[in-house]
N, C-alpha and C. Protein backbone atom coordinates (compact mmCIF):
# COMPACT_ATOMS: atom_id res chain seq x y z
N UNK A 1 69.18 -26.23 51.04
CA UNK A 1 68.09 -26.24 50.17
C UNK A 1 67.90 -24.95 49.44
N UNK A 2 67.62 -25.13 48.55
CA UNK A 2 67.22 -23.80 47.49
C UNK A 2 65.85 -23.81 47.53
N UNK A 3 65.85 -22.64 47.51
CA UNK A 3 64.33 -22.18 47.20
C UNK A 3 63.95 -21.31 45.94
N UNK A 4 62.74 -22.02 45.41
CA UNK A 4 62.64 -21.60 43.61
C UNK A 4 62.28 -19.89 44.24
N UNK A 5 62.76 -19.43 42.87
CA UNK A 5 62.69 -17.78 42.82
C UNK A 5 60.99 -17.72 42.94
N UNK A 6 60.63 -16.42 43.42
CA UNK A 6 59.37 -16.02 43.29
C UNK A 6 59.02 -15.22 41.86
N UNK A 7 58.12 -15.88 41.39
CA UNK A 7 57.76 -15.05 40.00
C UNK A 7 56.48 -14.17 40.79
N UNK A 8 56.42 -12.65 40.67
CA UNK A 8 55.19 -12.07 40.51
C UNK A 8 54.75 -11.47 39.20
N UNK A 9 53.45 -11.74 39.21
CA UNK A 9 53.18 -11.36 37.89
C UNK A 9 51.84 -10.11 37.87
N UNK A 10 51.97 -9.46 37.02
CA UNK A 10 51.19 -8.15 37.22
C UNK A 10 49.74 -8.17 37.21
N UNK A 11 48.95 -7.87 38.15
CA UNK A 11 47.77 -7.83 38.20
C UNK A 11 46.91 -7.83 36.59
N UNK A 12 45.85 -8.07 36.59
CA UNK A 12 45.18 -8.95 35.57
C UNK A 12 44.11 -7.74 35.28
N UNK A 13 44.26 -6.85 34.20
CA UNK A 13 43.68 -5.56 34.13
C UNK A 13 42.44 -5.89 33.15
N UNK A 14 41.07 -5.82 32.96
CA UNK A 14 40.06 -6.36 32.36
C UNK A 14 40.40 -6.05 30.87
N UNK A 15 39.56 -6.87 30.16
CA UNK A 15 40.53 -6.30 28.40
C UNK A 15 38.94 -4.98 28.25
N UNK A 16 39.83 -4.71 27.15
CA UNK A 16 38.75 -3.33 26.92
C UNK A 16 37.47 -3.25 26.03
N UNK A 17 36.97 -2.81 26.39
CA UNK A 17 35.42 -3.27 25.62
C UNK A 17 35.39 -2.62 24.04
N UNK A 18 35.48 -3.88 23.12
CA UNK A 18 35.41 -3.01 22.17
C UNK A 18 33.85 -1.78 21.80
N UNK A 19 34.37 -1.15 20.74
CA UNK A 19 33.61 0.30 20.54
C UNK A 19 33.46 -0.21 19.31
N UNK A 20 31.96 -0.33 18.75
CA UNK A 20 31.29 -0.35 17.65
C UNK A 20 32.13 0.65 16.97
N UNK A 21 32.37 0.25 15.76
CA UNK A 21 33.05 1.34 14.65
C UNK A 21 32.26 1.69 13.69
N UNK A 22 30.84 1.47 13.88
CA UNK A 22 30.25 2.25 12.86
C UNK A 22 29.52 3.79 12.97
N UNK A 23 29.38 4.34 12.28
CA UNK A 23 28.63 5.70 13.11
C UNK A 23 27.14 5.47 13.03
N UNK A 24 27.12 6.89 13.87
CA UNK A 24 25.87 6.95 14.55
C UNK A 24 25.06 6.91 13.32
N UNK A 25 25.02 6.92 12.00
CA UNK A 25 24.11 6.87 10.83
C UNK A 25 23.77 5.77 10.42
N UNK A 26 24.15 4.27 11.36
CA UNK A 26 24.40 3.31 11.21
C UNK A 26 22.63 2.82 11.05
N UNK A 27 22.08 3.29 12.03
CA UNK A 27 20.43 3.13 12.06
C UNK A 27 19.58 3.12 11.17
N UNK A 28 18.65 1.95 11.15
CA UNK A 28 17.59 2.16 10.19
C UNK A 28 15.84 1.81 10.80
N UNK A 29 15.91 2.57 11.44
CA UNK A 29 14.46 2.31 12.34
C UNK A 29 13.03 1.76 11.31
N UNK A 30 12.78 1.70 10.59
CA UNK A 30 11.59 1.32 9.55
C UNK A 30 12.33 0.03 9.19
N UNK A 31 13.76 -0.30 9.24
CA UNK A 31 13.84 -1.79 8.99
C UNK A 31 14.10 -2.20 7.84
N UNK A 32 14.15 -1.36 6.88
CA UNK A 32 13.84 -2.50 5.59
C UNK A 32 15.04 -2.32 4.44
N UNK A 33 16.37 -2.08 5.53
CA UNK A 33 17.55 -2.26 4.94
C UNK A 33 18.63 -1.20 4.35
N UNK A 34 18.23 -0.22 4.26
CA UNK A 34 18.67 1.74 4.09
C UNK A 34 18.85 2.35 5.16
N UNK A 35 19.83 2.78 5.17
CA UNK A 35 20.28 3.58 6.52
C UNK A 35 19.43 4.95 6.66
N UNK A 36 19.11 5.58 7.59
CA UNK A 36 18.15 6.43 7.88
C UNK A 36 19.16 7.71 6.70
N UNK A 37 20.38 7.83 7.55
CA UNK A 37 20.67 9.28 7.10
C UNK A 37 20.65 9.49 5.39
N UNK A 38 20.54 7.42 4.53
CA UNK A 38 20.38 8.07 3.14
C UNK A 38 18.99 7.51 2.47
N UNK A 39 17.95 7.19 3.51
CA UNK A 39 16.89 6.59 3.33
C UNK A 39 16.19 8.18 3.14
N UNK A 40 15.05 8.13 1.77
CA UNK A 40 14.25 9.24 1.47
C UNK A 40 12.84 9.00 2.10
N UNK A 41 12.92 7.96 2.75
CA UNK A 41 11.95 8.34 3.48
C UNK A 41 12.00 7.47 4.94
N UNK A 42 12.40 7.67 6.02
CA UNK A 42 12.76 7.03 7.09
C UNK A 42 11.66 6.60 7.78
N UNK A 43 10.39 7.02 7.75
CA UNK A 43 9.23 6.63 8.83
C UNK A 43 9.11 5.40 8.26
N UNK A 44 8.47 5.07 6.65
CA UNK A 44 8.52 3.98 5.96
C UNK A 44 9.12 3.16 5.10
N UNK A 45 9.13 1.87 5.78
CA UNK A 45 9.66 1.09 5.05
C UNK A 45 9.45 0.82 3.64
N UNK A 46 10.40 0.56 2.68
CA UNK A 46 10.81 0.43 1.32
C UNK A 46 11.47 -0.43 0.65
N UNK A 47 12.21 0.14 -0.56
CA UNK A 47 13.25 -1.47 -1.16
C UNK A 47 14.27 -0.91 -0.89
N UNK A 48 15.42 -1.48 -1.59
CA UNK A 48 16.71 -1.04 -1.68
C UNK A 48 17.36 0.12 -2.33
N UNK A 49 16.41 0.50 -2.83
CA UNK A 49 16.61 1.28 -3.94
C UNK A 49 17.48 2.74 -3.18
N UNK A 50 15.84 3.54 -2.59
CA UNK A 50 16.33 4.64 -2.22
C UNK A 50 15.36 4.80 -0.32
N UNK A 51 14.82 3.64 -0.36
CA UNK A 51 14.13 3.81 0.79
C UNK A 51 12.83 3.67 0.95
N UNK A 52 12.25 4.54 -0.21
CA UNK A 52 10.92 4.61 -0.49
C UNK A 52 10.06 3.20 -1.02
N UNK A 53 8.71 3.32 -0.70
CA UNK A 53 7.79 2.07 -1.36
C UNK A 53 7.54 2.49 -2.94
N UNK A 54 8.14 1.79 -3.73
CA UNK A 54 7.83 1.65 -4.63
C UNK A 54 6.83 1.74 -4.79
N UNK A 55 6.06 2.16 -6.80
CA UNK A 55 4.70 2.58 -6.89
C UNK A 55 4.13 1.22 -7.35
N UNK A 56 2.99 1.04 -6.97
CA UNK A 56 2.21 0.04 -7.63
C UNK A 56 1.50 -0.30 -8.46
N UNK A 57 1.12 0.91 -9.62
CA UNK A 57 0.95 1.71 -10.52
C UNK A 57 -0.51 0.21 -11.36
N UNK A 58 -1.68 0.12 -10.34
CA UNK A 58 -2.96 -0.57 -10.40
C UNK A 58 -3.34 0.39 -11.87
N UNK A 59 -4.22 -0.32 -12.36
CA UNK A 59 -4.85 0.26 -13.50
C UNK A 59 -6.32 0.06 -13.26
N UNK A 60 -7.20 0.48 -13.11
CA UNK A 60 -8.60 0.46 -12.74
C UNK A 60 -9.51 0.41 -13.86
N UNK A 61 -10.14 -0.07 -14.59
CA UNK A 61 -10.82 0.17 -15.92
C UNK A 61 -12.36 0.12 -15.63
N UNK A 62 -12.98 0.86 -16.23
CA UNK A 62 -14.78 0.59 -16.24
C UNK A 62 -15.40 0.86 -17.34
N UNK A 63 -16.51 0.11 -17.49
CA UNK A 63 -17.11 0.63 -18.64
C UNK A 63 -18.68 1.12 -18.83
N UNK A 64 -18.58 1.65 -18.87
CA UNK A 64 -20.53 2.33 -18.54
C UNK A 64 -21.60 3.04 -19.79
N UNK A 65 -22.49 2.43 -19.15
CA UNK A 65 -23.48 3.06 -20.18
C UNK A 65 -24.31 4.32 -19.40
N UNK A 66 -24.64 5.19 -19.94
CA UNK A 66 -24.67 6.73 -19.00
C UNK A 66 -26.21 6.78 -19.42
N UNK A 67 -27.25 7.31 -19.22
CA UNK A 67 -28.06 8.14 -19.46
C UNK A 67 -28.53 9.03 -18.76
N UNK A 68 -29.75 10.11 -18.96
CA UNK A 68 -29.57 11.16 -18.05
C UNK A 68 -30.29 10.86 -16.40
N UNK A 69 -30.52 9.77 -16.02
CA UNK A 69 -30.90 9.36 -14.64
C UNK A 69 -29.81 8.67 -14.33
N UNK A 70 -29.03 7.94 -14.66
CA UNK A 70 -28.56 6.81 -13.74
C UNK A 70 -27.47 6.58 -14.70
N UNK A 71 -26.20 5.69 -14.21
CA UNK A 71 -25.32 5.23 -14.86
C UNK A 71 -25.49 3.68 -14.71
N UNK A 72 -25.18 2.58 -15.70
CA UNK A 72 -24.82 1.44 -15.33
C UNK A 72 -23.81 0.64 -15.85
N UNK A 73 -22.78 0.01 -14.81
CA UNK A 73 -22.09 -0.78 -14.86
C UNK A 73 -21.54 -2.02 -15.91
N UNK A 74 -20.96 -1.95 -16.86
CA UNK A 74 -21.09 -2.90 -17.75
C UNK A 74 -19.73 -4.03 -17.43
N UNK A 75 -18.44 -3.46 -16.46
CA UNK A 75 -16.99 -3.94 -16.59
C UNK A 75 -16.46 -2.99 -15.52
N UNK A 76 -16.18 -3.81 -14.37
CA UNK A 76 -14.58 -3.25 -13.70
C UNK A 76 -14.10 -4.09 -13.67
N UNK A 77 -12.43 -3.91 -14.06
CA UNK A 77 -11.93 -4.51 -13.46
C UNK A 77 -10.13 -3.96 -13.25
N UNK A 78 -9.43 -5.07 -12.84
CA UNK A 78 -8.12 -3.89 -12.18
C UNK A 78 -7.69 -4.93 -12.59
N UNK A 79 -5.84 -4.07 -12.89
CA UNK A 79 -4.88 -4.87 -13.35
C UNK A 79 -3.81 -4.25 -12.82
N UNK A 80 -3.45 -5.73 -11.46
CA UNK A 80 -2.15 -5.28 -10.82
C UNK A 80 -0.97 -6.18 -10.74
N UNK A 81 -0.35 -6.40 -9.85
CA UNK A 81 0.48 -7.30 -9.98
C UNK A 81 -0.19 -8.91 -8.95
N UNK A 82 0.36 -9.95 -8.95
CA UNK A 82 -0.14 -11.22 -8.22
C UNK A 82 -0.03 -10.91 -7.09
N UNK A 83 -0.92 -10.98 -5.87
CA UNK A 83 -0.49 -10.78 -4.46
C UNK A 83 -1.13 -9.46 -3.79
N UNK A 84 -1.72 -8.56 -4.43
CA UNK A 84 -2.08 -7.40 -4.73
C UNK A 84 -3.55 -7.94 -3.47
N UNK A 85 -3.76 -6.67 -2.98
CA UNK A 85 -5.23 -6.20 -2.05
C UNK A 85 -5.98 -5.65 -2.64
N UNK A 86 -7.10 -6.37 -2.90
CA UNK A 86 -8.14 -5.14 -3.80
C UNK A 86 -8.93 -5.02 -2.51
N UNK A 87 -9.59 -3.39 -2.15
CA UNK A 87 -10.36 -3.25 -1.07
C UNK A 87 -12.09 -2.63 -1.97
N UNK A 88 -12.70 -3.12 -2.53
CA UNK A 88 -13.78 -2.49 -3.02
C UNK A 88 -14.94 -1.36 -2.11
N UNK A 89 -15.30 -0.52 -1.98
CA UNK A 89 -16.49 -0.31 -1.40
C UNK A 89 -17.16 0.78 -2.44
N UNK A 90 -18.87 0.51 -1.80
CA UNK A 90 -20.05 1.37 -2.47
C UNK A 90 -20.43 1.81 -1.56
N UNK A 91 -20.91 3.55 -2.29
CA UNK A 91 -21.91 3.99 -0.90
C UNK A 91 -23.15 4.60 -1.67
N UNK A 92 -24.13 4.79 -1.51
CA UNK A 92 -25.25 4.94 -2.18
C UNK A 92 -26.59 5.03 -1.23
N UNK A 93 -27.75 5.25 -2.21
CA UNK A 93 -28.69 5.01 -1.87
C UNK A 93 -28.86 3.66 -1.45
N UNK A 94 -30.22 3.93 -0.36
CA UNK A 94 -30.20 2.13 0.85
C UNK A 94 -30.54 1.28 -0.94
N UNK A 95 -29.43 -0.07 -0.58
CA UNK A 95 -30.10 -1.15 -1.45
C UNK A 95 -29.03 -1.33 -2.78
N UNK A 96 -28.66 0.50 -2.77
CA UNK A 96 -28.01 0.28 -4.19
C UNK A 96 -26.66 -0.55 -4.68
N UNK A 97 -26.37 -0.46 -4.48
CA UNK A 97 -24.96 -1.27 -4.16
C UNK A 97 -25.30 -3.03 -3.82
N UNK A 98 -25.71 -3.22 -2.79
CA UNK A 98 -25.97 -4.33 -2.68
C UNK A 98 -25.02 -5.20 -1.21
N UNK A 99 -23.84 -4.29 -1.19
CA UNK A 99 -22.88 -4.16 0.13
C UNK A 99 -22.42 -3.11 0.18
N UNK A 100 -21.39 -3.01 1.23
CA UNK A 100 -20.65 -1.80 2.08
C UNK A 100 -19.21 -2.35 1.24
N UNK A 101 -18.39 -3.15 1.67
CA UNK A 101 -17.33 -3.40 1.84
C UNK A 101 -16.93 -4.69 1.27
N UNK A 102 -16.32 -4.84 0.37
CA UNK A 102 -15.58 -6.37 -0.51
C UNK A 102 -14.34 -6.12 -0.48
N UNK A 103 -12.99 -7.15 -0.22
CA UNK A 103 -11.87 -7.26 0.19
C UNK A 103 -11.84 -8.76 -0.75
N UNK A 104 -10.73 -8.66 -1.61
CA UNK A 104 -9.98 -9.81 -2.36
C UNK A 104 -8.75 -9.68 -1.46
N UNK A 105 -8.32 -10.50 -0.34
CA UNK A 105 -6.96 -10.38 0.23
C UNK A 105 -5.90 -10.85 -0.66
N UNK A 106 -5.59 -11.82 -1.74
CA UNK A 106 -4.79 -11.79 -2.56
C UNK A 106 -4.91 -12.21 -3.96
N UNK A 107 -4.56 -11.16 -4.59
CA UNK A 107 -5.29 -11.70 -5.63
C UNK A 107 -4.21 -12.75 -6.48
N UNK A 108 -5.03 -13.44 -7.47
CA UNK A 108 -3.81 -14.62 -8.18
C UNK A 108 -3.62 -14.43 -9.13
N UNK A 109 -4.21 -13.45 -10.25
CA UNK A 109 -3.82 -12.90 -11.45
C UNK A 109 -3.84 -11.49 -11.87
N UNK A 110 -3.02 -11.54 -12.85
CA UNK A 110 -2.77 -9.91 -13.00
C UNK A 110 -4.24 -9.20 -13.39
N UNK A 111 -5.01 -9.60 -13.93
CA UNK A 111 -6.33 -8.99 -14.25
C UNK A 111 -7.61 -9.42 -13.08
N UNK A 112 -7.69 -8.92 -12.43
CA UNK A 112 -9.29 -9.03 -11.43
C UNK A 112 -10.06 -8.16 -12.08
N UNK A 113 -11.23 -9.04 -12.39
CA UNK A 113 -12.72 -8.67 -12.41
C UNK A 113 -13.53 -8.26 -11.24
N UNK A 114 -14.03 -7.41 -11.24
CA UNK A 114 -14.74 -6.61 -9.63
C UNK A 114 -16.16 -6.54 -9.86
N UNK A 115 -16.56 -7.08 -11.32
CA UNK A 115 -17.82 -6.84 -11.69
C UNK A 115 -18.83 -7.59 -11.22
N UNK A 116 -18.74 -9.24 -10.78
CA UNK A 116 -19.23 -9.63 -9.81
C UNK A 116 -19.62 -9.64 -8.59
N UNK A 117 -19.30 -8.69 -8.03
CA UNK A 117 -19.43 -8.40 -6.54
C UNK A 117 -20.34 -7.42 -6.61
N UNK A 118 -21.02 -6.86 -7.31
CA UNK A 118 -21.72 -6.02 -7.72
C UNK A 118 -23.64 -7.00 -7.69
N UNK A 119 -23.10 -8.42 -7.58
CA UNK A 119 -24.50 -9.50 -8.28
C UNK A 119 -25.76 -8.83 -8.67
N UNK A 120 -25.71 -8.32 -9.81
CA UNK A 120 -26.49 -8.04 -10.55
C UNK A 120 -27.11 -6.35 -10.47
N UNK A 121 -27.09 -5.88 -9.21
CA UNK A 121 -27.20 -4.76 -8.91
C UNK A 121 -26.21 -3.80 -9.42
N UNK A 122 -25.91 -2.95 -10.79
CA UNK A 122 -25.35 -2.47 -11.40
C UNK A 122 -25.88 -1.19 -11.92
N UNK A 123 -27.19 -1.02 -12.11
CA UNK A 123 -27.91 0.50 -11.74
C UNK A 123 -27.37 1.28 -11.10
N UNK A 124 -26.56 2.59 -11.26
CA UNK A 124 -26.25 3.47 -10.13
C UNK A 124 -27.48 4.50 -10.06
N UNK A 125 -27.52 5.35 -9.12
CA UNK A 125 -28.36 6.75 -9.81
C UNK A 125 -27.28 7.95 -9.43
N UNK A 126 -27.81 8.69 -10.16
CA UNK A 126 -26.75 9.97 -9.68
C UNK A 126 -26.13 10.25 -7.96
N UNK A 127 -24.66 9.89 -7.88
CA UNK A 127 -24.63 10.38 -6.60
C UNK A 127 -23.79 9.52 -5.77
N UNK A 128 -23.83 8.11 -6.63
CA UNK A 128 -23.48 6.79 -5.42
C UNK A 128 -21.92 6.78 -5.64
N UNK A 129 -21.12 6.66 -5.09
CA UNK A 129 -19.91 6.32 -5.04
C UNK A 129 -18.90 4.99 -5.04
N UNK A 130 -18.12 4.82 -5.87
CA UNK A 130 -17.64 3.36 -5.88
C UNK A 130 -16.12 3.83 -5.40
N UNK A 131 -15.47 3.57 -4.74
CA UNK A 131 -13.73 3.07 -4.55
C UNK A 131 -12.90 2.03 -4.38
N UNK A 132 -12.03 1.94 -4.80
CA UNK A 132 -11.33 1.14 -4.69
C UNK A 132 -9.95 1.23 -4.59
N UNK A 133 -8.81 0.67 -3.29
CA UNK A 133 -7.84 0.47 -3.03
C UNK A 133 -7.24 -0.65 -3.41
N UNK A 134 -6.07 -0.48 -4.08
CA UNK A 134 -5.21 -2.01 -4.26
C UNK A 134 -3.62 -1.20 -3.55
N UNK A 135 -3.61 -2.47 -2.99
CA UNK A 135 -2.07 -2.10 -1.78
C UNK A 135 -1.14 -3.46 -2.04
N UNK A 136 -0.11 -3.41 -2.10
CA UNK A 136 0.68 -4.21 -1.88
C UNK A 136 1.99 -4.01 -0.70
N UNK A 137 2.52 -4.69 -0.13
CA UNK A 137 3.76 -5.06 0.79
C UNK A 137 4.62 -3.92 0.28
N UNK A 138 5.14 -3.56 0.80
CA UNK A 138 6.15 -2.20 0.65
C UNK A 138 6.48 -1.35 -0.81
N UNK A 139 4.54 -1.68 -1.46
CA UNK A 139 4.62 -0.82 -2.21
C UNK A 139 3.66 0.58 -2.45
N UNK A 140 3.43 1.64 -2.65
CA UNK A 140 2.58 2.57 -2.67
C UNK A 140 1.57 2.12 -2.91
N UNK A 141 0.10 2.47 -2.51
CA UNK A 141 -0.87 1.89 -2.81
C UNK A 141 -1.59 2.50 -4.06
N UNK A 142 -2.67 2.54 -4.95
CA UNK A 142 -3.57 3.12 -5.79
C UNK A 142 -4.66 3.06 -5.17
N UNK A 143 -5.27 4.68 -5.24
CA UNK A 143 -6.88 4.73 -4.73
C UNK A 143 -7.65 5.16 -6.13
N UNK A 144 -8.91 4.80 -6.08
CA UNK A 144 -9.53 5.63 -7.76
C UNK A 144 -10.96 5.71 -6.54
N UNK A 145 -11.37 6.77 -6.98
CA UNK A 145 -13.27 7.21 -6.91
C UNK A 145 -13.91 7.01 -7.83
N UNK A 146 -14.93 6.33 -8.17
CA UNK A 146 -15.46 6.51 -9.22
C UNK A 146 -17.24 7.42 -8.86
N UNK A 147 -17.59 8.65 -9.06
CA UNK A 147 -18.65 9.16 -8.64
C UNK A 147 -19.71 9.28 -9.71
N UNK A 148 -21.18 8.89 -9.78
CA UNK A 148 -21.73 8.70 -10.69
C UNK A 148 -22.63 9.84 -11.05
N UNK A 149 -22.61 10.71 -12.02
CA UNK A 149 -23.47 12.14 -12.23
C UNK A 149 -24.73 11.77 -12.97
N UNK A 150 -25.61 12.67 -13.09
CA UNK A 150 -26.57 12.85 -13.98
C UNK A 150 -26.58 13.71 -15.18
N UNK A 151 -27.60 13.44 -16.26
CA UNK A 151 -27.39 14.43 -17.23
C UNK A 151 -26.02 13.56 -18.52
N UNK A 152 -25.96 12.27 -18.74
CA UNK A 152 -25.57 11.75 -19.87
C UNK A 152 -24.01 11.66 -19.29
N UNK A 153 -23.31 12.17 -18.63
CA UNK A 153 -21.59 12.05 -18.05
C UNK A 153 -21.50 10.93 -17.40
N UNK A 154 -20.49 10.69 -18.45
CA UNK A 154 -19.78 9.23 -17.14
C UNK A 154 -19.08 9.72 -15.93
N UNK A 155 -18.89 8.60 -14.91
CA UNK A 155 -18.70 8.85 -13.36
C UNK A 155 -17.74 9.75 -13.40
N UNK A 156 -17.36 10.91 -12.61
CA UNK A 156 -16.11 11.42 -12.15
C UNK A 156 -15.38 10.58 -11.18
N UNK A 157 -13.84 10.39 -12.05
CA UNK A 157 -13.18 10.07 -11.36
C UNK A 157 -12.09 10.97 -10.81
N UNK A 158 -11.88 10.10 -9.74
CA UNK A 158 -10.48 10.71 -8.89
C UNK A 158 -9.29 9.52 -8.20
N UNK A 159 -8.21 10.00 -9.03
CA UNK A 159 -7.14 8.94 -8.38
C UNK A 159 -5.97 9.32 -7.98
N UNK A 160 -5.71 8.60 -6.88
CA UNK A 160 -4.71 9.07 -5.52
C UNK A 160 -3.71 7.99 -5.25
N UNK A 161 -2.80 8.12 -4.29
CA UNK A 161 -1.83 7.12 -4.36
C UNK A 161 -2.15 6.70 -2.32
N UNK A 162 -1.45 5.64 -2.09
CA UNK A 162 -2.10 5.15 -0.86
C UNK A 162 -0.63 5.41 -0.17
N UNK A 163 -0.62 6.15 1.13
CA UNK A 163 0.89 5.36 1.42
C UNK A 163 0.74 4.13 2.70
N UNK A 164 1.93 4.11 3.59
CA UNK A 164 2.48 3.11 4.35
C UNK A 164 1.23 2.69 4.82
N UNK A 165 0.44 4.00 5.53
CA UNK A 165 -0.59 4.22 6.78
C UNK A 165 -2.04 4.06 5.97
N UNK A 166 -1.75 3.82 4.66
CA UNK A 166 -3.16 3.32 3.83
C UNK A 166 -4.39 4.84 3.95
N UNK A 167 -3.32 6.03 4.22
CA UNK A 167 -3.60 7.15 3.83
C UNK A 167 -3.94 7.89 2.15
N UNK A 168 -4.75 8.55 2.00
CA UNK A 168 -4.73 8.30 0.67
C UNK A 168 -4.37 10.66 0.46
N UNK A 169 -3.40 10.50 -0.26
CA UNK A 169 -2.77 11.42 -0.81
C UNK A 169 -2.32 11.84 -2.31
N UNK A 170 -1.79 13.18 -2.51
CA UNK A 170 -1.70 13.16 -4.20
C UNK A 170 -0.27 12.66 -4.44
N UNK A 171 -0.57 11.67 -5.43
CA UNK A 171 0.81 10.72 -6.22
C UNK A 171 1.51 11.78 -6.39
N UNK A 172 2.71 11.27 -6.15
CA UNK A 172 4.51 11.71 -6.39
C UNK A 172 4.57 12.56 -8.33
């Protein structure tokens, strides 16, 4: 009788784990598609562009009639893009204003009127403060002050840009 040959065959060595081939710059912690090391701004998220949130560049308009006690309200309104956050608030003397805090969460046309939210109470007197934020999704926000003086001057304004953290800072 013959006996079949013995085949041994070489122990069975694990295969090797592949190694990611991308480098370590590969990361984009904020997410929103730019690699950190060429993202200009890495904390926040942005477009494609360069990293950054694009500006949202709100237009705020008012129109007032001044005299030397009081200012009043004739027209706000803002012109942003569809989808846009308008955050309104007044601060004033008790009453003046009429609220604290008005929020349009989205708006549906490029022109919002803000002059209604005001219902009828449009008297300022020297002193009261109006602001308003419009923010959009990964874009810079717009802040404006509008502060109301005495002595015939229309309101001083002041306008700022919003970022990620709805911080309000001086525009780029």
């Amino acid at each position: 009788m013959v006996t079949p040959p013995v085949v041994v065959t070489p122990p069975v060595e694990p295969a090797p784990v592949p190694v990611d081939p991308s480098p370590v710059d590969a990361y984009d912690d904020d997410r929103d598609g730019v690699r950190d090391t060429i993202d200009k701004c890495p904390a926040y998220p942005g477009d494609r562009q360069n990293g950054c949130p694009s500006e949202l560049n709100a237009d705020v308009r008012g129109v007032w009639r001044v005299n030397a006690l009081f200012s009043q309200l004739l027209s706000l309104t803002v012109r942003t893009r569809i989808g846009s956050r308008i955050e309104l608030r007044c601060k004033g003397r008790k009453g003046v204003c009429g609220f604290h805090k008005r929020t349009i969460t989205q708006t549906t046309g490029r022109l919002t009127s803000l002059t209604r939210n005001f219902r009828g109470k449009r008297i300022f007197p020297a002193g009261t403060t109006i602001t308003i934020r419009v923010t959009r999704v990964l874009q810079r926000g717009t802040y404006e002050q509008l502060l109301t003086r005495r002595g015939r001057k229309l309101p001083q304004v002041i306008n700022r840009c919003l970022n990620a953290e709805q911080e309000v800072h001086e525009c780029p």
